[in-house]
C-alpha atoms as a PDB file:
ATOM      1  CA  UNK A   1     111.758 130.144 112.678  1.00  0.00           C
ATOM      2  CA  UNK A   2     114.739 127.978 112.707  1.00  0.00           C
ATOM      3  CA  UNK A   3     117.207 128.066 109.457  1.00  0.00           C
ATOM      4  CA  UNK A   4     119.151 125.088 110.347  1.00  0.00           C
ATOM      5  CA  UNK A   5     119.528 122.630 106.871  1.00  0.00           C
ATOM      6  CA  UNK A   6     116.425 124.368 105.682  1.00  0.00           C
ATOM      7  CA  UNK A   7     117.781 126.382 102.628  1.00  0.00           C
ATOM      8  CA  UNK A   8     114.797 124.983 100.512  1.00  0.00           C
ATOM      9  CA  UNK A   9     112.029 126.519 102.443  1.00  0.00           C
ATOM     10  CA  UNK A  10     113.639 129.896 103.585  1.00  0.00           C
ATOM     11  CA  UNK A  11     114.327 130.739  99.755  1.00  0.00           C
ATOM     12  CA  UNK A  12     110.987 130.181  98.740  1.00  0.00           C
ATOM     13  CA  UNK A  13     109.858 132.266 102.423  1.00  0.00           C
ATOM     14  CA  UNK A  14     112.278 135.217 101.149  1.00  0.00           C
ATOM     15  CA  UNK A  15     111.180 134.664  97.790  1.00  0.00           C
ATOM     16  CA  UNK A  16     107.180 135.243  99.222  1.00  0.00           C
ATOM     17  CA  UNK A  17     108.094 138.339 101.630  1.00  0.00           C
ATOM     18  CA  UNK A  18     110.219 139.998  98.455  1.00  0.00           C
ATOM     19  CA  UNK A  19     113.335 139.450  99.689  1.00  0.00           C
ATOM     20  CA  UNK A  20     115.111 136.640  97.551  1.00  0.00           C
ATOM     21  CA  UNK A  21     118.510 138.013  96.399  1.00  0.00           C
ATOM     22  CA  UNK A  22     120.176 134.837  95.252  1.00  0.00           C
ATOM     23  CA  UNK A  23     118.702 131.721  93.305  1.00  0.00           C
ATOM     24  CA  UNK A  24     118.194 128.222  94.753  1.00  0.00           C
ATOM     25  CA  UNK A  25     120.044 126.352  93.875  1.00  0.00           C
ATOM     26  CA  UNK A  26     119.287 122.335  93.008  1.00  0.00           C
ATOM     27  CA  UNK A  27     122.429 120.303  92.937  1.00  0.00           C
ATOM     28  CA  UNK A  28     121.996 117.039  91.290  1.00  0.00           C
ATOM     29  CA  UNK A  29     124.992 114.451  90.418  1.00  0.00           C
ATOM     30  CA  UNK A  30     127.346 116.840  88.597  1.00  0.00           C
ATOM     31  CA  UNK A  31     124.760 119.329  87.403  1.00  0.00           C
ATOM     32  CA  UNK A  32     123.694 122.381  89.062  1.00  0.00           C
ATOM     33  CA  UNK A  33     120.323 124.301  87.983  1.00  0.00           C
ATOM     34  CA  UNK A  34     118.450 127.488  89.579  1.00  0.00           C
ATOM     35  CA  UNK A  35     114.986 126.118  90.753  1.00  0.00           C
ATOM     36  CA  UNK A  36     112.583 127.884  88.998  1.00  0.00           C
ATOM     37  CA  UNK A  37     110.411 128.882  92.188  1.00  0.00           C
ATOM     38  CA  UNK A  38     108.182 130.936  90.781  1.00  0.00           C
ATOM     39  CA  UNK A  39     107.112 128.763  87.707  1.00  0.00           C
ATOM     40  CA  UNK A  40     106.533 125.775  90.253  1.00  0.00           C
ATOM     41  CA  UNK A  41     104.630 126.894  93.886  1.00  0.00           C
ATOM     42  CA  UNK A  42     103.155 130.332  92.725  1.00  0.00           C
ATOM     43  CA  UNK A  43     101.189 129.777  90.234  1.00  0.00           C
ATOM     44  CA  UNK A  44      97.134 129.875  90.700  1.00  0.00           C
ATOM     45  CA  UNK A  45      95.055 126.691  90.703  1.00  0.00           C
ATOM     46  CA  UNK A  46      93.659 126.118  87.400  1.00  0.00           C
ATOM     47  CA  UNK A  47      90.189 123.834  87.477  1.00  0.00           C
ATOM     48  CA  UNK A  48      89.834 123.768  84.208  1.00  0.00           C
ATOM     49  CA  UNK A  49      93.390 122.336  83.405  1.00  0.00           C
ATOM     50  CA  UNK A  50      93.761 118.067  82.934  1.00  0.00           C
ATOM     51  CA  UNK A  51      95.297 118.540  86.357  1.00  0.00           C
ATOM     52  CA  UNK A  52      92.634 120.463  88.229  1.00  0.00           C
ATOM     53  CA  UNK A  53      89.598 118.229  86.521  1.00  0.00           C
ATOM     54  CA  UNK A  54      91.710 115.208  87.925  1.00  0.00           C
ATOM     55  CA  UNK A  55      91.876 116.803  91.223  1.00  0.00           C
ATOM     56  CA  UNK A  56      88.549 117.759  91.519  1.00  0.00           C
ATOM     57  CA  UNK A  57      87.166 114.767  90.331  1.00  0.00           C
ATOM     58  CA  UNK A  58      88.925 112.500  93.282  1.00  0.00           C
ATOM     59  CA  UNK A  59      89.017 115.188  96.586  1.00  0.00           C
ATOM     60  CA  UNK A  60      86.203 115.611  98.800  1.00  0.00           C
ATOM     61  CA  UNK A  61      86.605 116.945 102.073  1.00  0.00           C
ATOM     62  CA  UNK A  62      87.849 116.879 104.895  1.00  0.00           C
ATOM     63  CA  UNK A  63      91.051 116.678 103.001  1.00  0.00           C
ATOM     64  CA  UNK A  64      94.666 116.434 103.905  1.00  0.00           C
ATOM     65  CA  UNK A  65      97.387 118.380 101.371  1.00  0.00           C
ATOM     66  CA  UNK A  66     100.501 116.381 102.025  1.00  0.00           C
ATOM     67  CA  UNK A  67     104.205 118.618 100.936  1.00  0.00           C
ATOM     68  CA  UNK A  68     101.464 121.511 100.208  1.00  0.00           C
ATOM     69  CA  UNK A  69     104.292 124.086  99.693  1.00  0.00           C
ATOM     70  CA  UNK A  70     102.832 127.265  99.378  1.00  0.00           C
ATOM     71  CA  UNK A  71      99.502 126.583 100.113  1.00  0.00           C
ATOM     72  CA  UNK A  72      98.649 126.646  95.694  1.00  0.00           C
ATOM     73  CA  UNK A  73      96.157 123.819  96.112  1.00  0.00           C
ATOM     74  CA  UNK A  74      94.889 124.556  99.930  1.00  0.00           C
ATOM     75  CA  UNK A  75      93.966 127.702  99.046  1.00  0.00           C
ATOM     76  CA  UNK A  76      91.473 126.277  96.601  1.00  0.00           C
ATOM     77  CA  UNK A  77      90.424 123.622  97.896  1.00  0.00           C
ATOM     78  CA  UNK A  78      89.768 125.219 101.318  1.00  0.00           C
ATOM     79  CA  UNK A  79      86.763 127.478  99.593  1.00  0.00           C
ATOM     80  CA  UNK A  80      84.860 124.348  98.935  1.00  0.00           C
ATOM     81  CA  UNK A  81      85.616 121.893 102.202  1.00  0.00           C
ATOM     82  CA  UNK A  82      87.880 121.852 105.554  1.00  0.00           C
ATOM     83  CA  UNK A  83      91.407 121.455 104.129  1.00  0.00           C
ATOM     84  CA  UNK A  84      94.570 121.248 106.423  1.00  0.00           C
ATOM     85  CA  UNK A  85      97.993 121.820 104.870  1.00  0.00           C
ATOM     86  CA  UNK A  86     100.908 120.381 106.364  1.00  0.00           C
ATOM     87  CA  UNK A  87     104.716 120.902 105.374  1.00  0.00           C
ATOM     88  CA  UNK A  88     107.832 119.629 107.229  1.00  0.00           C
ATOM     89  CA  UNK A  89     109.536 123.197 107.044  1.00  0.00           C
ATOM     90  CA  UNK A  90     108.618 126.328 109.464  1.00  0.00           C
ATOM     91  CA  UNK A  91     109.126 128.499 106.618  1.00  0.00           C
ATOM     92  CA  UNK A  92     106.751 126.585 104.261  1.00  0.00           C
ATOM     93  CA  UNK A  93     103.876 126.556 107.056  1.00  0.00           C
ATOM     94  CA  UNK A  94     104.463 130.237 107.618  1.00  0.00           C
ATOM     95  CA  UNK A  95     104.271 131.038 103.807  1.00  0.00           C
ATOM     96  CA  UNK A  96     101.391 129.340 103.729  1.00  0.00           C
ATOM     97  CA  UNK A  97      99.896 130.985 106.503  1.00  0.00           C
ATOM     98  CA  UNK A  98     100.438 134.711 104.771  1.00  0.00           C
ATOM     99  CA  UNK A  99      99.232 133.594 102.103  1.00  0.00           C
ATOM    100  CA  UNK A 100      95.979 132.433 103.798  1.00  0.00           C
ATOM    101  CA  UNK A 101      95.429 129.335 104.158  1.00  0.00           C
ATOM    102  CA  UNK A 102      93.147 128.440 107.058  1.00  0.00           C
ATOM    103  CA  UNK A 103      94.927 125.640 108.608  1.00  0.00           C
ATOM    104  CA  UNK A 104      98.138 125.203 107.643  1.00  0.00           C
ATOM    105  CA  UNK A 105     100.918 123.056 110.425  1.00  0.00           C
ATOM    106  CA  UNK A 106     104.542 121.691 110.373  1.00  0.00           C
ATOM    107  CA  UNK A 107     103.911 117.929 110.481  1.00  0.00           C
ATOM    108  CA  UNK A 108     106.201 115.007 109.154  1.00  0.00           C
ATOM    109  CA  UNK A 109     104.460 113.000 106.037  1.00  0.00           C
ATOM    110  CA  UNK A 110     106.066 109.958 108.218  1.00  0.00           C
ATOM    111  CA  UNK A 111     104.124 110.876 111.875  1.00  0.00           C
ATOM    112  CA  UNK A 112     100.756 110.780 110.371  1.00  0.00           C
ATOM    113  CA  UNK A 113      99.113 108.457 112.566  1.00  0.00           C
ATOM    114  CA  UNK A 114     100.802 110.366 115.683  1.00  0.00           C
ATOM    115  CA  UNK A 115      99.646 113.819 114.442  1.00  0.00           C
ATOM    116  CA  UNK A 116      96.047 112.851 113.649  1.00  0.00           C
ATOM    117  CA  UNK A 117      92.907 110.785 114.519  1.00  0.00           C
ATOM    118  CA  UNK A 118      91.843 107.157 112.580  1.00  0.00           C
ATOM    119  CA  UNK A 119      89.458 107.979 109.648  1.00  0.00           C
ATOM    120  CA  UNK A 120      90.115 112.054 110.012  1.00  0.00           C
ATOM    121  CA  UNK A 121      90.259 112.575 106.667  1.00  0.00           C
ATOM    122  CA  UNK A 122      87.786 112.194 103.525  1.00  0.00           C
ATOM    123  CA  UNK A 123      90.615 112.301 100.856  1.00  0.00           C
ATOM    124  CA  UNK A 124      94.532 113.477 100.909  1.00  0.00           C
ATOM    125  CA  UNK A 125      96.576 114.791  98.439  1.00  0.00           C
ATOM    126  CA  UNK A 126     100.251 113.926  97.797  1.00  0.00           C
ATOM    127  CA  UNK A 127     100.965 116.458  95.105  1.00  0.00           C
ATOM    128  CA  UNK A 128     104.771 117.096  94.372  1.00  0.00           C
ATOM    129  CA  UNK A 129     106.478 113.287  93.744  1.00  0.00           C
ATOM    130  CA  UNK A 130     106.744 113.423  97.799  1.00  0.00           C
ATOM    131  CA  UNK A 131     105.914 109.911  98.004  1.00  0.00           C
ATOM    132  CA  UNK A 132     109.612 109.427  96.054  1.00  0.00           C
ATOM    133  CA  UNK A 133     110.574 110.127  99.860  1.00  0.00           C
ATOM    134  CA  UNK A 134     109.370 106.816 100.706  1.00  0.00           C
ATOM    135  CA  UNK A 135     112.731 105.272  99.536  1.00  0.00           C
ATOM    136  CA  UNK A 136     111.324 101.687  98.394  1.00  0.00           C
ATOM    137  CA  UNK A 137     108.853  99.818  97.942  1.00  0.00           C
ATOM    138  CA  UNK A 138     108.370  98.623 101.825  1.00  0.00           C
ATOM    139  CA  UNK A 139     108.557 102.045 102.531  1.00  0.00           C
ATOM    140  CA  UNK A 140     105.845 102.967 100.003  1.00  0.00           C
ATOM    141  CA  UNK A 141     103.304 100.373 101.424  1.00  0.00           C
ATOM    142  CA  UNK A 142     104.160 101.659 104.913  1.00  0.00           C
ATOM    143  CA  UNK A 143     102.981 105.257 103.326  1.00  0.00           C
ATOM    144  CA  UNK A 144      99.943 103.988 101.994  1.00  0.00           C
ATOM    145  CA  UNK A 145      99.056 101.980 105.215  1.00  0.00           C
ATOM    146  CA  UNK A 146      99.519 105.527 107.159  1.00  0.00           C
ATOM    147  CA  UNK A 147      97.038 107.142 104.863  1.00  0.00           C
ATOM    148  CA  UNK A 148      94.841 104.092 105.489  1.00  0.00           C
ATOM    149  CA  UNK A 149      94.323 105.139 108.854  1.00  0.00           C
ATOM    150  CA  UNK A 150      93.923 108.911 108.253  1.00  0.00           C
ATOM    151  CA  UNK A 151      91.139 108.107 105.707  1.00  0.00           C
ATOM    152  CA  UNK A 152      87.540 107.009 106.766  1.00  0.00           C
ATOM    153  CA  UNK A 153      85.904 103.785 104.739  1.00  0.00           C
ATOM    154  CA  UNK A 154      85.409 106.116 101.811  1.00  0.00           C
ATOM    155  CA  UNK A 155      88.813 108.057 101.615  1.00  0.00           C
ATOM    156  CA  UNK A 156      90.344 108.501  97.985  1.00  0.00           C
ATOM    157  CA  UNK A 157      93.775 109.781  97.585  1.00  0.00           C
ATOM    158  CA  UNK A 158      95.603 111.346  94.695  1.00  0.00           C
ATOM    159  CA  UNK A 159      99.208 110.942  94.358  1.00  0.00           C
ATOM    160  CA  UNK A 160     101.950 112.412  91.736  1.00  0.00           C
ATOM    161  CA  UNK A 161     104.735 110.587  90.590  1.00  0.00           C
ATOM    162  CA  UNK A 162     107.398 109.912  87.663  1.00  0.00           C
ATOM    163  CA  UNK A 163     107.071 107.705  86.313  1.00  0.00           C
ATOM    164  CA  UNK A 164     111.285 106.040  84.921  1.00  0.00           C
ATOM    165  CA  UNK A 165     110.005 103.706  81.997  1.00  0.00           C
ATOM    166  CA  UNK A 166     108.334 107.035  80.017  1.00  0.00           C
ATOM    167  CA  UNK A 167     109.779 110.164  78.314  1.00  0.00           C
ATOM    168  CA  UNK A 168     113.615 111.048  79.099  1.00  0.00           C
ATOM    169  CA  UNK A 169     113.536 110.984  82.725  1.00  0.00           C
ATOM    170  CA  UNK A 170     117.419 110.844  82.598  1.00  0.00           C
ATOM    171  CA  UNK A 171     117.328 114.455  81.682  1.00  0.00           C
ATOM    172  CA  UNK A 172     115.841 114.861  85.424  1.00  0.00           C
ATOM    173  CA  UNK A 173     118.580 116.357  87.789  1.00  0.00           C
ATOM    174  CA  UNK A 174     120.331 113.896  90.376  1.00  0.00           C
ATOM    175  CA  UNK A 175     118.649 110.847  88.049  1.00  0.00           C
ATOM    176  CA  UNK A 176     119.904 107.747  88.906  1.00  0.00           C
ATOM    177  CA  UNK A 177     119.028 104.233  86.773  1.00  0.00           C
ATOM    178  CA  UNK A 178     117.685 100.928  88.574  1.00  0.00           C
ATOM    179  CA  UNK A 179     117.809  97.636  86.610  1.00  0.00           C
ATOM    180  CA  UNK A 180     114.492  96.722  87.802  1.00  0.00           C
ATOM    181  CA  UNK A 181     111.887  97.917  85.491  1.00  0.00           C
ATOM    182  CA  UNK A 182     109.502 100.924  86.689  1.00  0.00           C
ATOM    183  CA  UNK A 183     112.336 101.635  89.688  1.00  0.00           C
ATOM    184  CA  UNK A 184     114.803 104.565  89.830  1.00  0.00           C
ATOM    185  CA  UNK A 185     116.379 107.333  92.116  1.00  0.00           C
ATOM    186  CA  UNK A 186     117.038 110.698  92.026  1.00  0.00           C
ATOM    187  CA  UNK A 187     119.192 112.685  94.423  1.00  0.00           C
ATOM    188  CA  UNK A 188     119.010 115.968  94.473  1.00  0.00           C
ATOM    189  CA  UNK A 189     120.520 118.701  97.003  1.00  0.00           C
ATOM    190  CA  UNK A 190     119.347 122.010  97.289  1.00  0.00           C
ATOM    191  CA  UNK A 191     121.594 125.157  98.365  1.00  0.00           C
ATOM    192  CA  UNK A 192     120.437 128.763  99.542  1.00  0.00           C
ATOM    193  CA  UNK A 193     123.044 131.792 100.162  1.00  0.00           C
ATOM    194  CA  UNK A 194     125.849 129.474 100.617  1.00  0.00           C
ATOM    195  CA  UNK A 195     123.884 126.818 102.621  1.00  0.00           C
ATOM    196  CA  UNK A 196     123.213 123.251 101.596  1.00  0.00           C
ATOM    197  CA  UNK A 197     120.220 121.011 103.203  1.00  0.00           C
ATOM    198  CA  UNK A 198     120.743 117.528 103.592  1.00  0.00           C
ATOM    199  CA  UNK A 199     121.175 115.569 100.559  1.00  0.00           C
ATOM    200  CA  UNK A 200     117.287 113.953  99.507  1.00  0.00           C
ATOM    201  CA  UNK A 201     117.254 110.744  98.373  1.00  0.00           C
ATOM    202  CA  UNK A 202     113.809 110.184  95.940  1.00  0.00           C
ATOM    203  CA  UNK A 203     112.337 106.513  94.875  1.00  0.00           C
ATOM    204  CA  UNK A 204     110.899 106.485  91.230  1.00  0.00           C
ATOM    205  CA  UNK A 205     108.266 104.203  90.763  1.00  0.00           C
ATOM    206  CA  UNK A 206     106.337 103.871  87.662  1.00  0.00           C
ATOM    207  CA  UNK A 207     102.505 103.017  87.935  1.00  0.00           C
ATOM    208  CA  UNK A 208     102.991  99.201  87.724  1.00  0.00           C
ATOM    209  CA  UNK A 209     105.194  99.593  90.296  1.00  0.00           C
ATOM    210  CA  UNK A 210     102.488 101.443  91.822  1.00  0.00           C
ATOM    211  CA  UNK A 211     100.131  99.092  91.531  1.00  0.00           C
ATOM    212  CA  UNK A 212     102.084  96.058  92.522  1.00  0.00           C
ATOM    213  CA  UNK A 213     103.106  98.266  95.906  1.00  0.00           C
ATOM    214  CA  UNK A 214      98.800  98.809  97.044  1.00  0.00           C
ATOM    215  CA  UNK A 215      98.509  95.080  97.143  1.00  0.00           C
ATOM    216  CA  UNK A 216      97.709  94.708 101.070  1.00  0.00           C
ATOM    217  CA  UNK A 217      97.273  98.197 102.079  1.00  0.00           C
ATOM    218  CA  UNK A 218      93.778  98.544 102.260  1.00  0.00           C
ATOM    219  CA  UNK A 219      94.146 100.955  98.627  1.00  0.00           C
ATOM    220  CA  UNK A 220      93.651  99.888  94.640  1.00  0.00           C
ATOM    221  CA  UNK A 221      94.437 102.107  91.621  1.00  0.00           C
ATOM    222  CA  UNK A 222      91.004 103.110  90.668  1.00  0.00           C
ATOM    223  CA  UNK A 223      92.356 106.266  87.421  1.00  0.00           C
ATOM    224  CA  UNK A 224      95.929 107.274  86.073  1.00  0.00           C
ATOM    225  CA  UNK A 225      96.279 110.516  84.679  1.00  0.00           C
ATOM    226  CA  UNK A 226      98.900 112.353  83.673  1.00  0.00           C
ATOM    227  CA  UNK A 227      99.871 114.720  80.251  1.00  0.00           C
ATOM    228  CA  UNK A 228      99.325 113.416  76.220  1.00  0.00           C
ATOM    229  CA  UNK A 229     102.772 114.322  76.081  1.00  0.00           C
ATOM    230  CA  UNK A 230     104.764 110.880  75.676  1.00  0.00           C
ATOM    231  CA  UNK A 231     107.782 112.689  76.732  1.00  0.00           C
ATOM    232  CA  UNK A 232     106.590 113.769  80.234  1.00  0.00           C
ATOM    233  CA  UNK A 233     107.413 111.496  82.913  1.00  0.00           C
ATOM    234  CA  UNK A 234     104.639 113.209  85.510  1.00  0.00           C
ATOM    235  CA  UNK A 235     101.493 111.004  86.268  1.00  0.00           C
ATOM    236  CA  UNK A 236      98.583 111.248  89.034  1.00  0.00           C
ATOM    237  CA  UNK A 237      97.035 108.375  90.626  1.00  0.00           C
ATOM    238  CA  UNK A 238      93.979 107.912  92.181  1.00  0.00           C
ATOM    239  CA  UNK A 239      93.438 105.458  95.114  1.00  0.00           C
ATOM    240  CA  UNK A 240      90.219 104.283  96.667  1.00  0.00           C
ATOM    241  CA  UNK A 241      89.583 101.716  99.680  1.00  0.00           C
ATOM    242  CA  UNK A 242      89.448  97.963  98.578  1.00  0.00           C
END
């Protein structure tokens, strides 16, 4: 596997085999913070957590796990219905690997249409405020058109995002404020024995924003979910075919 600007994925591959010795670190405006790795990609699905019955309610198979990290979700979802995993990072598609999950590849969220068939996929799950990555609205619609194609007639997709206008999402690392309501940015760098990956540049958008972004992709906001907790930023969406 290559390490080149991928300091994020070979601490949490070290961190897997045992053999972490330093933090990661996540580098965001002036603030630095160890990423608590364990906490956030080892922990076991839980089904009966608002979460999982969210999940569970909107995935059917065959389902794509977009940013799946360490395979947490693949690994239960694969029990029930075909399930492929794919990661940008060599060392995330290897951890998922040893850690068993059946199909796990290194694909680009933005080469979906080139790494996969039309109407391939049942549902997919974007799990992890990837679709941040999308940069703006344009680039979100683009997204949602790609998952369009991946997903036959029925195809539901759950995403996860924050959501700026709720809670104190300025305490976020690398938050950055947008005058336009339900818009903001975070950039965030992470760093790994002395090496830094590229700096990552994430789009906010709150579920208005959301919904006004669907409008001609082929997608409508069908559920919101997200925790009772007015302080928590986190939501999930779930999409269907209009």
């Amino acid at each position: 596997m290559c390490d080149d600007l991928d300091p994020f994925g070979r601490a949490i591959y070290d961190h897997h085999r045992g053999d972490r010795g330093e933090p990661l670190l996540q580098h965001g405006g002036n603030e630095t913070r160890a990423h608590p790795i364990e906490s956030f990609y080892f922990e076991r699905y839980d089904p009966d957590s608002d979460r999982g019955a969210f999940l569970d309610a909107w995935l059917s198979g065959p389902l794509l796990d977009i940013g799946a990290g360490v395979g947490r979700d693949s690994l239960y979802f694969q029990q029930q219905f075909e399930t492929v995993a794919i990661e940008v990072s060599d060392h995330l598609t290897e951890t998922m690997r040893e850690r068993g999950v059946a199909d796990a590849r290194t694909v680009d969220m933005f080469a979906l249409e080139e790494a996969f068939d039309r109407d391939r996929f049942g549902s997919v799950l974007v799990y992890g405020t990837q679709i941040g990555l999308t940069r703006s609205m344009q680039g979100l619609r683009q997204f949602l058109g790609a998952l369009a194609y991946v997903t036959d007639h029925e195809g539901t997709v759950v995403l996860h995002g924050i959501d700026p206008d709720r809670g104190e999402p300025s305490e976020l690392p690398g938050f950055r404020s947008d005058p336009t309501p339900g818009l903001a940015y975070r950039v965030l760098q992470f760093e790994y024995e002395g090496q830094r990956g590229e700096p990552l540049l994430f789009r906010l958008f709150s579920p208005d924003r959301l919904r006004e972004a669907v409008v001609g992709t082929g997608w409508r906001v069908t559920e919101l979910g997200g925790s009772s907790d007015l302080d928590d930023p986190h939501y999930q969406a779930a999409l269907t075919k209009s």
